[in-house]
PDB file of N, CA and C in Angstrom:
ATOM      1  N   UNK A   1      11.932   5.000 -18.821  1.00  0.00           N
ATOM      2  CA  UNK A   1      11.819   4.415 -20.136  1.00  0.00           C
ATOM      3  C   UNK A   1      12.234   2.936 -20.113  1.00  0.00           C
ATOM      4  N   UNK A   2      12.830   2.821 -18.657  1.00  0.00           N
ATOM      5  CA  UNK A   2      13.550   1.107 -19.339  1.00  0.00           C
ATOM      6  C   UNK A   2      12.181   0.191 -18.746  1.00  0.00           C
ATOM      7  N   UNK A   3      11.830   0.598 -17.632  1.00  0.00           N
ATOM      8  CA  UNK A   3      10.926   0.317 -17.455  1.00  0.00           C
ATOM      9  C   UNK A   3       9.724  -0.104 -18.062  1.00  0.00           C
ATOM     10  N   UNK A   4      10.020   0.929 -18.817  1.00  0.00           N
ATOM     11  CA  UNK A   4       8.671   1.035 -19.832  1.00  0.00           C
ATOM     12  C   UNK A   4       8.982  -0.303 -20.907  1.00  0.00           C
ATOM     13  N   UNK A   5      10.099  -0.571 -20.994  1.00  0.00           N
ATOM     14  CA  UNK A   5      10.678  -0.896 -22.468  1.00  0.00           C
ATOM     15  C   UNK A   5       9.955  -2.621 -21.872  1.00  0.00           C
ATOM     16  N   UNK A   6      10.923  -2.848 -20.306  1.00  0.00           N
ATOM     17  CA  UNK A   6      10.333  -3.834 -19.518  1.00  0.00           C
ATOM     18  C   UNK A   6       8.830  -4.182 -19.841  1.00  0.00           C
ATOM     19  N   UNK A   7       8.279  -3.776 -19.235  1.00  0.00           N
ATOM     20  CA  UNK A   7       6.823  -4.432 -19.212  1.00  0.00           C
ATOM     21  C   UNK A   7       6.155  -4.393 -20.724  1.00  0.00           C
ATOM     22  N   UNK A   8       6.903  -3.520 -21.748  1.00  0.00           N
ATOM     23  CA  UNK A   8       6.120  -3.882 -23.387  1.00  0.00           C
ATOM     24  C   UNK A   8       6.848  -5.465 -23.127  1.00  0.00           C
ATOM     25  N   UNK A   9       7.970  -5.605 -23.381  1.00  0.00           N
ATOM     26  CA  UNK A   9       8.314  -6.764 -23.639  1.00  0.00           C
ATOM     27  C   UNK A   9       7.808  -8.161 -22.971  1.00  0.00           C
ATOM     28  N   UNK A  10       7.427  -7.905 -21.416  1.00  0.00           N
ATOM     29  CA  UNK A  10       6.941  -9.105 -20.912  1.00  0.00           C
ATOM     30  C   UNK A  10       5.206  -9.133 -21.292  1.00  0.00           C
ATOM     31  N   UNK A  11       5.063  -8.083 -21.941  1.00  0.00           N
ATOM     32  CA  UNK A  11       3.256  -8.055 -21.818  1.00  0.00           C
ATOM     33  C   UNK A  11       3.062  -8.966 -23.253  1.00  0.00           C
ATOM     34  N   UNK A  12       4.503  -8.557 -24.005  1.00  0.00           N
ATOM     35  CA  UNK A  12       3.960  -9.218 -25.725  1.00  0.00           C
ATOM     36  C   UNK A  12       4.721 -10.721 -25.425  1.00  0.00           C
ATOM     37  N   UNK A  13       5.434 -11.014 -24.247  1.00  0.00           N
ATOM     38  CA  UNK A  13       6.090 -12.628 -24.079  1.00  0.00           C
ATOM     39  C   UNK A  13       4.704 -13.089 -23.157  1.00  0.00           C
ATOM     40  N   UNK A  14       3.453 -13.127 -23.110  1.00  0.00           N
ATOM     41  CA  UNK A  14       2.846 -13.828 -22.240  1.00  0.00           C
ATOM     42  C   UNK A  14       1.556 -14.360 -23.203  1.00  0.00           C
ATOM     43  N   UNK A  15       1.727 -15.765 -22.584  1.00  0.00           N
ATOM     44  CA  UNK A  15       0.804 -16.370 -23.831  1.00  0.00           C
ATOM     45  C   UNK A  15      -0.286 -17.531 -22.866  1.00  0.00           C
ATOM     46  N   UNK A  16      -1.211 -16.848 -22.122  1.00  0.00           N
ATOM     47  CA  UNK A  16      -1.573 -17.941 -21.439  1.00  0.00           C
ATOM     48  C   UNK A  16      -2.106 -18.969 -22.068  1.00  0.00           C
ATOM     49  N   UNK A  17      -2.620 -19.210 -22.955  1.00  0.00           N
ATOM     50  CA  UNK A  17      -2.999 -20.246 -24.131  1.00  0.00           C
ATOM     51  C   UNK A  17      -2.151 -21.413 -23.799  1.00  0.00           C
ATOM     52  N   UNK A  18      -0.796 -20.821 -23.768  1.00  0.00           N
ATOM     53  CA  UNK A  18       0.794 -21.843 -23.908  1.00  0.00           C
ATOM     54  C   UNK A  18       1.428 -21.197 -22.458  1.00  0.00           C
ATOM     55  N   UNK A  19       0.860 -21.218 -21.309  1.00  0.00           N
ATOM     56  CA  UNK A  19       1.622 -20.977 -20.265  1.00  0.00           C
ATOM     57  C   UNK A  19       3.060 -21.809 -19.335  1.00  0.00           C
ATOM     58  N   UNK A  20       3.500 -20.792 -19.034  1.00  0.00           N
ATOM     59  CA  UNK A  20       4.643 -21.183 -18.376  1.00  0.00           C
ATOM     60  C   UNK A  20       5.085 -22.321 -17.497  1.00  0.00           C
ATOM     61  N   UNK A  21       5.678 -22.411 -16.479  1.00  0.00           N
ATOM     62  CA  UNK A  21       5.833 -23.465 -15.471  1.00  0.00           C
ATOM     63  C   UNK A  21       4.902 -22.416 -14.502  1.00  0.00           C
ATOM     64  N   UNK A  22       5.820 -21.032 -14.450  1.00  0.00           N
ATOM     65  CA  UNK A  22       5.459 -20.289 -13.332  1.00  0.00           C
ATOM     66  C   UNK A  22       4.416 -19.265 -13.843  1.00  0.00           C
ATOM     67  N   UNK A  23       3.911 -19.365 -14.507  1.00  0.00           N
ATOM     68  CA  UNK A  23       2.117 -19.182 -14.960  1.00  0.00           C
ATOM     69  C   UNK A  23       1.408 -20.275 -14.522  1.00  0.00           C
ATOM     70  N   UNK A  24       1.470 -21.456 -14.233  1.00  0.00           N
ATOM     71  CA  UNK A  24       0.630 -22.288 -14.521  1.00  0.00           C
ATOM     72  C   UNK A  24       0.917 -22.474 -12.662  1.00  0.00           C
ATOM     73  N   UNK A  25       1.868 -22.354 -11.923  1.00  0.00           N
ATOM     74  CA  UNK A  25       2.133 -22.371 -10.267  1.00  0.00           C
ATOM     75  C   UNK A  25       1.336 -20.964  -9.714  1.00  0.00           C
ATOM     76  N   UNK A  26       1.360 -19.851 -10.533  1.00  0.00           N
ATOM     77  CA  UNK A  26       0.731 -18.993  -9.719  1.00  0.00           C
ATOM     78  C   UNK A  26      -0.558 -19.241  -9.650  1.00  0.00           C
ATOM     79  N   UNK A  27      -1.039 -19.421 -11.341  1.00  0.00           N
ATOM     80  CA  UNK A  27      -2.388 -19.861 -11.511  1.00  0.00           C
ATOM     81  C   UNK A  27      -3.146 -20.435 -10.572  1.00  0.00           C
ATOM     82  N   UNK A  28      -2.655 -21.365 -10.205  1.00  0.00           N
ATOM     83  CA  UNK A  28      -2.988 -23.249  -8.874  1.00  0.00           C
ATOM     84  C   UNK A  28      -2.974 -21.980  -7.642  1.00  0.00           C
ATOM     85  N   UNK A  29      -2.351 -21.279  -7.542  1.00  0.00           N
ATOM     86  CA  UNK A  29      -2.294 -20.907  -6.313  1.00  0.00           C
ATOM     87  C   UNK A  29      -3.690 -19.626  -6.075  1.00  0.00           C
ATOM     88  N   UNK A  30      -3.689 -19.380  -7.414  1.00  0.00           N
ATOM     89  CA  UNK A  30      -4.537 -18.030  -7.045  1.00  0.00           C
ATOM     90  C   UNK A  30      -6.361 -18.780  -7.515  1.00  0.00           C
ATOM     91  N   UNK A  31      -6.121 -19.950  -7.762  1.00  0.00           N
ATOM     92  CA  UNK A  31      -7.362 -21.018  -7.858  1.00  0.00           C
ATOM     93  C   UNK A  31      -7.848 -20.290  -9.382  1.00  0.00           C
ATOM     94  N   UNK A  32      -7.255 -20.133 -10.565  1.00  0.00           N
ATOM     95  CA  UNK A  32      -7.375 -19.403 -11.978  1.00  0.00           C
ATOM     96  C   UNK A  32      -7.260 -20.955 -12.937  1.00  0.00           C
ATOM     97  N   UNK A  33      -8.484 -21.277 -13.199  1.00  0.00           N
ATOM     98  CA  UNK A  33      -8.481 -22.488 -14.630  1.00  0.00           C
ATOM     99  C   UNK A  33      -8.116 -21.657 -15.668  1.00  0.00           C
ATOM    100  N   UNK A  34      -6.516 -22.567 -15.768  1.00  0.00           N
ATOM    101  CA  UNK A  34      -6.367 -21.704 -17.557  1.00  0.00           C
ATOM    102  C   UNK A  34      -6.820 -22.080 -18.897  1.00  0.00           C
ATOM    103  N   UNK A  35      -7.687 -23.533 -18.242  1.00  0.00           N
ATOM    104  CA  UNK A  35      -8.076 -24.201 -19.186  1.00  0.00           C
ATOM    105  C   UNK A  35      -9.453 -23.896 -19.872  1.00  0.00           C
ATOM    106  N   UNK A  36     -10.330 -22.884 -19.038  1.00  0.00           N
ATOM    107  CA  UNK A  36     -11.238 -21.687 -19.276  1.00  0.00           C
ATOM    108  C   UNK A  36     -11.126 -20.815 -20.263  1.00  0.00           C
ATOM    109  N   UNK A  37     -12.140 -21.252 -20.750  1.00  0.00           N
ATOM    110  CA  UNK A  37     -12.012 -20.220 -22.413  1.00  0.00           C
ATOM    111  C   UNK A  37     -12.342 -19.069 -22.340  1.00  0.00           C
ATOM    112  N   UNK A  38     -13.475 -18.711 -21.210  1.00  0.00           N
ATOM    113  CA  UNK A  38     -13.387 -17.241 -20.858  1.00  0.00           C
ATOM    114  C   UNK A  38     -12.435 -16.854 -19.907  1.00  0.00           C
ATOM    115  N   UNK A  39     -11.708 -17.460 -19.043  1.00  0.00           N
ATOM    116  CA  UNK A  39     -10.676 -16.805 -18.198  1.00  0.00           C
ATOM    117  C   UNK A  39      -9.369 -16.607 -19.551  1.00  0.00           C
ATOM    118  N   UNK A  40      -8.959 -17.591 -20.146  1.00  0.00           N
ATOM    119  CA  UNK A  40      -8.216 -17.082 -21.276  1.00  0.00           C
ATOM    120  C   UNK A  40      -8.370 -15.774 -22.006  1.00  0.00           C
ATOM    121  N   UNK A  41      -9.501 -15.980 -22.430  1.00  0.00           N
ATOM    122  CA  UNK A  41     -10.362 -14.282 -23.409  1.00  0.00           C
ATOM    123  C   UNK A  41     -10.020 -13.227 -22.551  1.00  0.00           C
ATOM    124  N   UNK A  42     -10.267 -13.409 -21.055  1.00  0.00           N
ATOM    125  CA  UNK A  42     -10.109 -12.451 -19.932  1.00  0.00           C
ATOM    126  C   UNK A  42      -8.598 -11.945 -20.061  1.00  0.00           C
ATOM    127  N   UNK A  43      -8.030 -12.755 -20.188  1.00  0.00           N
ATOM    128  CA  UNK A  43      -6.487 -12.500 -20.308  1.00  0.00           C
ATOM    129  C   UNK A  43      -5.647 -11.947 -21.304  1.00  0.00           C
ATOM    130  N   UNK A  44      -6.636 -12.444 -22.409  1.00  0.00           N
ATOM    131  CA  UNK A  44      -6.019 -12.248 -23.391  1.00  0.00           C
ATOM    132  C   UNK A  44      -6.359 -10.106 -23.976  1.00  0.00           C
ATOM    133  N   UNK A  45      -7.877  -9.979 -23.061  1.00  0.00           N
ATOM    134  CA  UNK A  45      -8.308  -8.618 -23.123  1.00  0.00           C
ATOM    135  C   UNK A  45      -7.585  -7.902 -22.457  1.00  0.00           C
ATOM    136  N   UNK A  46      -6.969  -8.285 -21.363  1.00  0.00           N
ATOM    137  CA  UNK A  46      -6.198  -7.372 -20.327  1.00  0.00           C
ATOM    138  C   UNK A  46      -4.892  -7.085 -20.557  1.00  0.00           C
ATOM    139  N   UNK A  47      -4.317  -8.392 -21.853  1.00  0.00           N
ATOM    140  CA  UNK A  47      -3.194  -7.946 -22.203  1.00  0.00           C
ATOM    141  C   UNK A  47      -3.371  -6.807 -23.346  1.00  0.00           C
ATOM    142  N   UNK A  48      -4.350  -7.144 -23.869  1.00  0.00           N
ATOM    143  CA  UNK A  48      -4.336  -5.874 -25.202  1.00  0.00           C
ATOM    144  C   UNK A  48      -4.539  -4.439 -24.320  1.00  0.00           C
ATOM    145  N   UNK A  49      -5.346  -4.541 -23.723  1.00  0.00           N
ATOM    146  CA  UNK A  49      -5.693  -3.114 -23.045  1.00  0.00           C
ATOM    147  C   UNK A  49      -4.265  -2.980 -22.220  1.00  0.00           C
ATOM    148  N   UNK A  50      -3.455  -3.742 -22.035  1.00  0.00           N
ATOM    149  CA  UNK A  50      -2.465  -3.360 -20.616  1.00  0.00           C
ATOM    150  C   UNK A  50      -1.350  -2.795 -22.600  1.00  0.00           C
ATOM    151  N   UNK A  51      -1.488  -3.188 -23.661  1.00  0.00           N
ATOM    152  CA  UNK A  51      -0.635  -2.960 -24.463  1.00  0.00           C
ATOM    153  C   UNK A  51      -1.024  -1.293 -25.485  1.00  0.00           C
ATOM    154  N   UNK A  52      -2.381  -1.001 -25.254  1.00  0.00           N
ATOM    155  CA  UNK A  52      -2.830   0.074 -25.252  1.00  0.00           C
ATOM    156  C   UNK A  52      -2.651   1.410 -24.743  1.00  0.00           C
ATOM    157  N   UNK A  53      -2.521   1.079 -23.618  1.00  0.00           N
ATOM    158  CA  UNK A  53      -2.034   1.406 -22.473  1.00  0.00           C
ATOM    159  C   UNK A  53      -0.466   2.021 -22.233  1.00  0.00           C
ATOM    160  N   UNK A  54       0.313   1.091 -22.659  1.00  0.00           N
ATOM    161  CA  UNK A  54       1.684   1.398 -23.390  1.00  0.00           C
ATOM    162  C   UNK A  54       1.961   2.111 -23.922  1.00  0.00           C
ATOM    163  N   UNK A  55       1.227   2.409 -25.659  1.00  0.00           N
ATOM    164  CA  UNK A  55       0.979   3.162 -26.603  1.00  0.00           C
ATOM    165  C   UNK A  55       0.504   4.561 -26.064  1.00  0.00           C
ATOM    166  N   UNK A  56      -0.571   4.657 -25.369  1.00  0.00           N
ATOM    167  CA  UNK A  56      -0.975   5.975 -25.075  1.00  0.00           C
ATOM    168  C   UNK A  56       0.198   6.752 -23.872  1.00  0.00           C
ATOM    169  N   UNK A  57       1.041   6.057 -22.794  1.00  0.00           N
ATOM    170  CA  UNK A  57       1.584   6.511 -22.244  1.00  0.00           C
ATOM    171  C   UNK A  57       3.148   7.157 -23.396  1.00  0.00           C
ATOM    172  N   UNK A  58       3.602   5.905 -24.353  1.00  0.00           N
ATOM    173  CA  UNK A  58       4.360   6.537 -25.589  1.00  0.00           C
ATOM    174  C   UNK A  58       4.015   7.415 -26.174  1.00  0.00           C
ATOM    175  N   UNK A  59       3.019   7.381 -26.839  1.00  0.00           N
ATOM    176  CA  UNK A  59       2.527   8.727 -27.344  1.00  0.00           C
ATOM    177  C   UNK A  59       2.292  10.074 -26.745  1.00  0.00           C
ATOM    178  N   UNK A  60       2.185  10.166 -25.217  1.00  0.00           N
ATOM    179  CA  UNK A  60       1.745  11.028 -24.627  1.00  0.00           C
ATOM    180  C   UNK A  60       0.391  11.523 -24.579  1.00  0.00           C
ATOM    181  N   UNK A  61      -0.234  10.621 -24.326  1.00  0.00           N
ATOM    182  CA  UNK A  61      -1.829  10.494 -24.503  1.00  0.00           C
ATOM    183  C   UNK A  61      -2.436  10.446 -22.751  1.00  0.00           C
ATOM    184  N   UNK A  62      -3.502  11.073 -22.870  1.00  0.00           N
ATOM    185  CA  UNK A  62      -3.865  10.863 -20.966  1.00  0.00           C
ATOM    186  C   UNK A  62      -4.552   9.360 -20.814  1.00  0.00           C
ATOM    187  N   UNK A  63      -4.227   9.573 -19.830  1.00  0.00           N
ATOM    188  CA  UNK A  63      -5.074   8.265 -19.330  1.00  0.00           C
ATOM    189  C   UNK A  63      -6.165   8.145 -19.712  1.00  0.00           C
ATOM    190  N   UNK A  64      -7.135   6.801 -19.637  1.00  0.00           N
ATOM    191  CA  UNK A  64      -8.313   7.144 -19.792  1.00  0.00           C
ATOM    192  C   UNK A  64      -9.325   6.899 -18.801  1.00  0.00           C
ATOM    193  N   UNK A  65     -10.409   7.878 -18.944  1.00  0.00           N
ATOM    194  CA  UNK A  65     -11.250   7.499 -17.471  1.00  0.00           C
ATOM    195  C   UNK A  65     -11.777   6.000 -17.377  1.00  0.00           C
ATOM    196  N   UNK A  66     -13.220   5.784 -16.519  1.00  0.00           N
ATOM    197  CA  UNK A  66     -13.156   4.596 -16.078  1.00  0.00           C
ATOM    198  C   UNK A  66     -14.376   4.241 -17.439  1.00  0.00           C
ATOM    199  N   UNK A  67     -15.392   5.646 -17.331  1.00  0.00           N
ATOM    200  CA  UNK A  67     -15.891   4.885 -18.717  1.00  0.00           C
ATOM    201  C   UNK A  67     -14.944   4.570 -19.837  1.00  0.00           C
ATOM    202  N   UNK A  68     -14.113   5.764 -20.424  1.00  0.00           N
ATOM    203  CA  UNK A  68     -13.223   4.808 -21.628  1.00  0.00           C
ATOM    204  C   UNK A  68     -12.365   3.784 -21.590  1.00  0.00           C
ATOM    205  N   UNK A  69     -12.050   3.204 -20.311  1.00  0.00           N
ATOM    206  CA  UNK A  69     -11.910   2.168 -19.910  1.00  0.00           C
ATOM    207  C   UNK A  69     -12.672   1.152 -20.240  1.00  0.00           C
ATOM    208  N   UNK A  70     -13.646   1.424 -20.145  1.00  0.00           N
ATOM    209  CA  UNK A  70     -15.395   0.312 -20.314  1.00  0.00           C
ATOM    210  C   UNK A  70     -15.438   0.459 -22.068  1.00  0.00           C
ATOM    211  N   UNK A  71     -15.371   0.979 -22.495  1.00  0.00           N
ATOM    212  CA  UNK A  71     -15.620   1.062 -23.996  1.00  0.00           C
ATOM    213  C   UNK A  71     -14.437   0.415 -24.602  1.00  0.00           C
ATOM    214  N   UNK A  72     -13.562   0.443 -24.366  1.00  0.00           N
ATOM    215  CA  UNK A  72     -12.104   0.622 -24.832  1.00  0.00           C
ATOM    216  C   UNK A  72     -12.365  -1.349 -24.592  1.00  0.00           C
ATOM    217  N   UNK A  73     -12.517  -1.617 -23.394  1.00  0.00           N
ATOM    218  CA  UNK A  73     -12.188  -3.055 -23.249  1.00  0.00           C
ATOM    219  C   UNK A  73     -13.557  -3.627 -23.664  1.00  0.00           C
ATOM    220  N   UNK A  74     -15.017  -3.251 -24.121  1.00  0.00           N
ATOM    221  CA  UNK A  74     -15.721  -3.587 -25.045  1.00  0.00           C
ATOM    222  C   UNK A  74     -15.517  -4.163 -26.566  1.00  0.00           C
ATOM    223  N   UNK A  75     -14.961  -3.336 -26.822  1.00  0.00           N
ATOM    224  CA  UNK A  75     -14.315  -2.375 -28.025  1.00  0.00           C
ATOM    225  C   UNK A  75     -13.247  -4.107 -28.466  1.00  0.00           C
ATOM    226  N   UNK A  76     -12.026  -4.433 -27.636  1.00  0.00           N
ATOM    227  CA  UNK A  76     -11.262  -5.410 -27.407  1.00  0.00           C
ATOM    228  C   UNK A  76     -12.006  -6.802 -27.142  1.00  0.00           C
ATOM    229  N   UNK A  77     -12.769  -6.834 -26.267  1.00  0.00           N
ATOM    230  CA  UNK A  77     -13.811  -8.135 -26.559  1.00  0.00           C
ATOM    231  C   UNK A  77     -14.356  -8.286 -27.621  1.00  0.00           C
ATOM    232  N   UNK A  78     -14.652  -6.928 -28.514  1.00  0.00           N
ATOM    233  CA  UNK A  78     -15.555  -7.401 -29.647  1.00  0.00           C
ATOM    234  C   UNK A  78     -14.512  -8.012 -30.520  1.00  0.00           C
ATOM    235  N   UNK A  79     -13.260  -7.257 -30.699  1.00  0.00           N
ATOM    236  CA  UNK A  79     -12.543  -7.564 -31.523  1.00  0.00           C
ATOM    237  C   UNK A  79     -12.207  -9.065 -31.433  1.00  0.00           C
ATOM    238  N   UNK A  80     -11.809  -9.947 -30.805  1.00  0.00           N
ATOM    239  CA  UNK A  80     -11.672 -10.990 -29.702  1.00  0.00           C
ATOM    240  C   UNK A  80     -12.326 -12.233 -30.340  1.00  0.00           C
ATOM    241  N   UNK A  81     -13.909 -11.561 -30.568  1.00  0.00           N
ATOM    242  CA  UNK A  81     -14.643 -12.407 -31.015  1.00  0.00           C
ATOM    243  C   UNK A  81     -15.116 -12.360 -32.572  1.00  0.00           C
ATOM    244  N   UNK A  82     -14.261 -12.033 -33.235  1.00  0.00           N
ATOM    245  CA  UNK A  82     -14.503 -11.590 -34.404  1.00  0.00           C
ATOM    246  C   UNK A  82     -13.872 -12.976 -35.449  1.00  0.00           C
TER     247      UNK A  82
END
Protein backbone atom coordinates (compact mmCIF):
# COMPACT_ATOMS: atom_id res chain seq x y z
CA UNK A 1 0.00 0.00 0.00
CA UNK A 2 2.81 2.52 0.61
CA UNK A 3 3.92 1.84 -2.45
CA UNK A 4 0.94 2.28 -3.92
CA UNK A 5 0.36 5.55 -2.01
CA UNK A 6 4.10 6.34 -3.69
CA UNK A 7 3.56 6.27 -7.22
CA UNK A 8 -0.32 8.00 -6.91
CA UNK A 9 1.56 10.79 -5.55
CA UNK A 10 4.51 11.09 -8.00
CA UNK A 11 2.12 10.28 -11.02
CA UNK A 12 -0.27 13.45 -9.89
CA UNK A 13 3.39 15.64 -9.10
CA UNK A 14 4.49 15.26 -12.84
CA UNK A 15 3.81 18.00 -15.12
CA UNK A 16 5.81 17.72 -18.25
CA UNK A 17 4.31 20.94 -19.67
CA UNK A 18 6.43 22.58 -16.55
CA UNK A 19 9.23 19.98 -16.26
CA UNK A 20 11.80 19.48 -13.83
CA UNK A 21 15.66 19.93 -13.88
CA UNK A 22 15.73 16.08 -13.82
CA UNK A 23 12.83 15.66 -16.37
CA UNK A 24 14.26 17.83 -18.67
CA UNK A 25 18.23 15.76 -18.11
CA UNK A 26 16.59 12.49 -18.66
CA UNK A 27 14.59 13.82 -21.48
CA UNK A 28 18.22 15.13 -23.46
CA UNK A 29 19.38 11.87 -22.69
CA UNK A 30 16.68 9.62 -23.92
CA UNK A 31 16.62 12.22 -27.21
CA UNK A 32 12.46 13.11 -25.98
CA UNK A 33 11.47 16.99 -27.31
CA UNK A 34 9.35 18.18 -24.53
CA UNK A 35 8.72 20.94 -26.48
CA UNK A 36 6.45 18.53 -28.79
CA UNK A 37 2.93 18.93 -28.51
CA UNK A 38 2.31 15.45 -29.34
CA UNK A 39 5.10 13.95 -27.19
CA UNK A 40 3.48 16.15 -24.33
CA UNK A 41 -0.29 14.73 -25.20
CA UNK A 42 1.72 11.35 -25.17
CA UNK A 43 2.55 12.01 -21.69
CA UNK A 44 0.06 13.54 -20.57
CA UNK A 45 -2.21 10.11 -21.84
CA UNK A 46 0.11 7.80 -20.07
CA UNK A 47 -0.22 9.64 -17.01
CA UNK A 48 -4.03 9.42 -16.96
CA UNK A 49 -4.05 5.80 -17.94
CA UNK A 50 -0.95 5.06 -15.44
CA UNK A 51 -3.73 7.03 -12.84
CA UNK A 52 -6.53 4.68 -13.97
CA UNK A 53 -4.68 2.16 -13.41
CA UNK A 54 -4.28 3.10 -9.72
CA UNK A 55 -7.98 3.30 -9.29
CA UNK A 56 -8.72 -0.10 -10.70
CA UNK A 57 -5.89 -1.79 -8.70
CA UNK A 58 -7.78 0.33 -5.41
CA UNK A 59 -10.84 -0.74 -6.22
CA UNK A 60 -10.00 -4.23 -6.90
CA UNK A 61 -10.73 -4.27 -10.44
CA UNK A 62 -8.65 -6.74 -12.96
CA UNK A 63 -6.41 -5.61 -15.11
CA UNK A 64 -7.23 -4.80 -18.37
CA UNK A 65 -6.41 -6.70 -21.51
CA UNK A 66 -4.44 -5.27 -24.35
CA UNK A 67 -7.57 -4.39 -26.33
CA UNK A 68 -9.09 -2.43 -23.26
CA UNK A 69 -5.99 -1.02 -23.05
CA UNK A 70 -6.48 0.33 -26.75
CA UNK A 71 -9.92 1.69 -26.04
CA UNK A 72 -9.30 2.92 -22.67
CA UNK A 73 -6.23 5.10 -24.02
CA UNK A 74 -8.52 6.11 -27.14
CA UNK A 75 -11.11 6.89 -24.91
CA UNK A 76 -8.18 9.43 -22.94
CA UNK A 77 -6.94 10.93 -26.23
CA UNK A 78 -10.35 11.80 -27.07
CA UNK A 79 -10.87 13.31 -23.90
CA UNK A 80 -7.44 15.27 -24.34
CA UNK A 81 -8.73 16.81 -27.25
CA UNK A 82 -11.85 17.99 -26.24
Amino acid sequence: MKFAKEHLRCTLNMDFSRPTLKMKTFAEKADIDLTDSIVLEEFEAMKLQNLEDIRRMRDGKPILNEQEVKQERAHILAKLHE
